[in-house]
Protein backbone atom coordinates (compact mmCIF):
# COMPACT_ATOMS: atom_id res chain seq x y z
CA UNK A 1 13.09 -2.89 0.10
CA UNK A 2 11.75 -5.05 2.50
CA UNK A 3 8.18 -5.95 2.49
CA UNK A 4 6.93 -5.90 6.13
CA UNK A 5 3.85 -4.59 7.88
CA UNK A 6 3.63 -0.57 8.61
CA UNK A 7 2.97 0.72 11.97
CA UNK A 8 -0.19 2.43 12.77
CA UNK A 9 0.33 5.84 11.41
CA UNK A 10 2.51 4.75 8.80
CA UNK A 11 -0.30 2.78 7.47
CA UNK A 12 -2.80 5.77 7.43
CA UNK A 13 -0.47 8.23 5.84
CA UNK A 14 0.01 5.23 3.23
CA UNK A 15 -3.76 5.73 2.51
CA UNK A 16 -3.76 8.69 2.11
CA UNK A 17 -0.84 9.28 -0.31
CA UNK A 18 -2.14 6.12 -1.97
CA UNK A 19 -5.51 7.92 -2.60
CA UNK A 20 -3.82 10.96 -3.94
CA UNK A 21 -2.88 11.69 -7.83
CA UNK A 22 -0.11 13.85 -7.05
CA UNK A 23 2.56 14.22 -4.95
CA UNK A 24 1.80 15.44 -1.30
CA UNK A 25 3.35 17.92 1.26
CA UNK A 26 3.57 17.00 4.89
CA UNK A 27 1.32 20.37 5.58
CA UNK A 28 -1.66 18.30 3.16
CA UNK A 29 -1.54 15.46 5.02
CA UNK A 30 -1.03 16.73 8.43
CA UNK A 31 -4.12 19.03 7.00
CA UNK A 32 -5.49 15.91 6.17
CA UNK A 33 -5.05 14.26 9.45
CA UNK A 34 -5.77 16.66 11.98
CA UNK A 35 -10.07 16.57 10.50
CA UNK A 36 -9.85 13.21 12.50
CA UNK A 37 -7.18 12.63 15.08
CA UNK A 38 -4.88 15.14 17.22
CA UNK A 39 -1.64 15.06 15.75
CA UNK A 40 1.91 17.24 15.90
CA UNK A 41 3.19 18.58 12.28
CA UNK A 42 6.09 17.28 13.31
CA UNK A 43 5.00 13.58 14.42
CA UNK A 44 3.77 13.31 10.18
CA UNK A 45 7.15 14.92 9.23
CA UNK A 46 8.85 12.20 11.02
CA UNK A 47 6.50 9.23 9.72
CA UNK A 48 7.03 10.70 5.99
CA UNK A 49 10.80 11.07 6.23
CA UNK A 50 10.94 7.44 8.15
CA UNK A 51 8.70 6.01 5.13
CA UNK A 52 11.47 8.07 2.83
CA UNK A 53 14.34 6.36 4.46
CA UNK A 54 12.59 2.81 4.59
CA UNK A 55 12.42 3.35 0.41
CA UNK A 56 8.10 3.66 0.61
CA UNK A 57 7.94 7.10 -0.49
CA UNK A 58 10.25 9.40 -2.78
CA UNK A 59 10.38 13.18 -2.40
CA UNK A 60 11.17 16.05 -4.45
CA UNK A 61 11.98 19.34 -2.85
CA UNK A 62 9.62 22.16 -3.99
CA UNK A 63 10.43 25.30 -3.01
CA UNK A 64 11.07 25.56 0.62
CA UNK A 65 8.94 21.97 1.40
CA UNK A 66 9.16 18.32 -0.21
CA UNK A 67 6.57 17.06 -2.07
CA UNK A 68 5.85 13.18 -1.45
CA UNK A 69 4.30 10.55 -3.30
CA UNK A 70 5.01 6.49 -2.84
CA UNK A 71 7.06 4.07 -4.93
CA UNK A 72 4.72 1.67 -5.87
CA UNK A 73 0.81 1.77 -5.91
CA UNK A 74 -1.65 0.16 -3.12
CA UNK A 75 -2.08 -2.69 -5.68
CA UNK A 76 1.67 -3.26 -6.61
CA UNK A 77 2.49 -3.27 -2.61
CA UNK A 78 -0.48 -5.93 -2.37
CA UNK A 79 0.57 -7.80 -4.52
CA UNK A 80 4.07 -8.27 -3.28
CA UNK A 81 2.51 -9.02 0.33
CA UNK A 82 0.97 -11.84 -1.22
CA UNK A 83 4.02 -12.85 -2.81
CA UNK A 84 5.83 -12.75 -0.07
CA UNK A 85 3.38 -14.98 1.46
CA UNK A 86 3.71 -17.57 -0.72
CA UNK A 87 7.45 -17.42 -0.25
CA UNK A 88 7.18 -17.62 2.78
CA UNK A 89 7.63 -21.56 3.14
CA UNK A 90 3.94 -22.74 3.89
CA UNK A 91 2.26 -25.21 1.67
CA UNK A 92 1.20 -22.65 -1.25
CA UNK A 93 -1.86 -24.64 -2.22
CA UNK A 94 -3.29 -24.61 1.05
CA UNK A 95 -2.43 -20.72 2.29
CA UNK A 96 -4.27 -20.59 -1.25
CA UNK A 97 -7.01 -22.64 0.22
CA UNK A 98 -7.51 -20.84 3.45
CA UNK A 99 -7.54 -17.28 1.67
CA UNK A 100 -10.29 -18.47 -0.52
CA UNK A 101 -12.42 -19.66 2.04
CA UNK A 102 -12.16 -16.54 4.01
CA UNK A 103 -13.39 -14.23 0.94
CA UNK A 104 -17.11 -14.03 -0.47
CA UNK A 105 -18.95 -15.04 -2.53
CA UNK A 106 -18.78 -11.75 -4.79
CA UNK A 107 -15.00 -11.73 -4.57
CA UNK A 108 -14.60 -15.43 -5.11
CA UNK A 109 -16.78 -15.06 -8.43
CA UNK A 110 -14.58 -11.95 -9.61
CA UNK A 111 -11.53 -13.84 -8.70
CA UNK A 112 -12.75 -16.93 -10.63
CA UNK A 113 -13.77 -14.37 -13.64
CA UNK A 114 -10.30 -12.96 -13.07
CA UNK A 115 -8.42 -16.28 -13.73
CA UNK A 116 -10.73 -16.69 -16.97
CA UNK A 117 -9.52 -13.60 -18.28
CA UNK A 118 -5.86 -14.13 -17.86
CA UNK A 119 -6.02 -17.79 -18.72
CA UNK A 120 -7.46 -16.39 -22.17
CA UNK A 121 -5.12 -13.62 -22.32
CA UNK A 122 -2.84 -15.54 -21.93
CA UNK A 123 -3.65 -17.86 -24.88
CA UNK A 124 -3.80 -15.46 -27.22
């Protein structure tokens, strides 16, 4: 699968899912994203069965409808943006650089507690 940005509504259907502990039908999140935005049934059918094709979600067919959930977690597809990132050719100590001085203070200090952790862990 390639890693690469989603579009728009990709992206908030992404959230959603992401947010969910079970598997979702295009009626729940059309349900879902109609309290906010005007949107076709048929416009999230197509952005579900694109994110299907592109290998983001898998689906099971329940009854009559497919239920939906995605193949990796918010975290696991965070992590392999970053990744990808630091494959991407740059100098990896200073992309590193830059994305630490664009965080705070509070997530530089759980970062830093992070790296303790794992350093230990790892140790053990």
């Amino acid at each position: 699968m390639a890693l690469r940005e989603f579009g728009e509504l990709e992206s908030v259907v992404m959230q959603i899912l992401w947010a969910r502990e079970q598997p979702s039908t295009v009626r729940s999140v059309h349900d879902e994203l109609v309290k906010h935005r005007r949107i076709a049934y048929t416009t999230v059918m197509s952005t579900m069965d694109n994110l299907f094709r592109k290998g983001w979600l898998v689906r099971e067919k329940v009854g009559l409808a497919y239920h939906y959930r995605p193949t990796m977690s918010r975290e696991e597809h965070s992590a392999r943006l970053m990744r990808t990132v630091f494959e991407s050719g740059g100098d990896s100590e200073l992309i590193l650089n830059f994305f630490l001085e664009q965080i705070g203070e509070d997530e530089s200090a759980r970062l830093g507690d992070l790296m303790k952790r794992l350093r230990t862990e790892g140790s053990s």
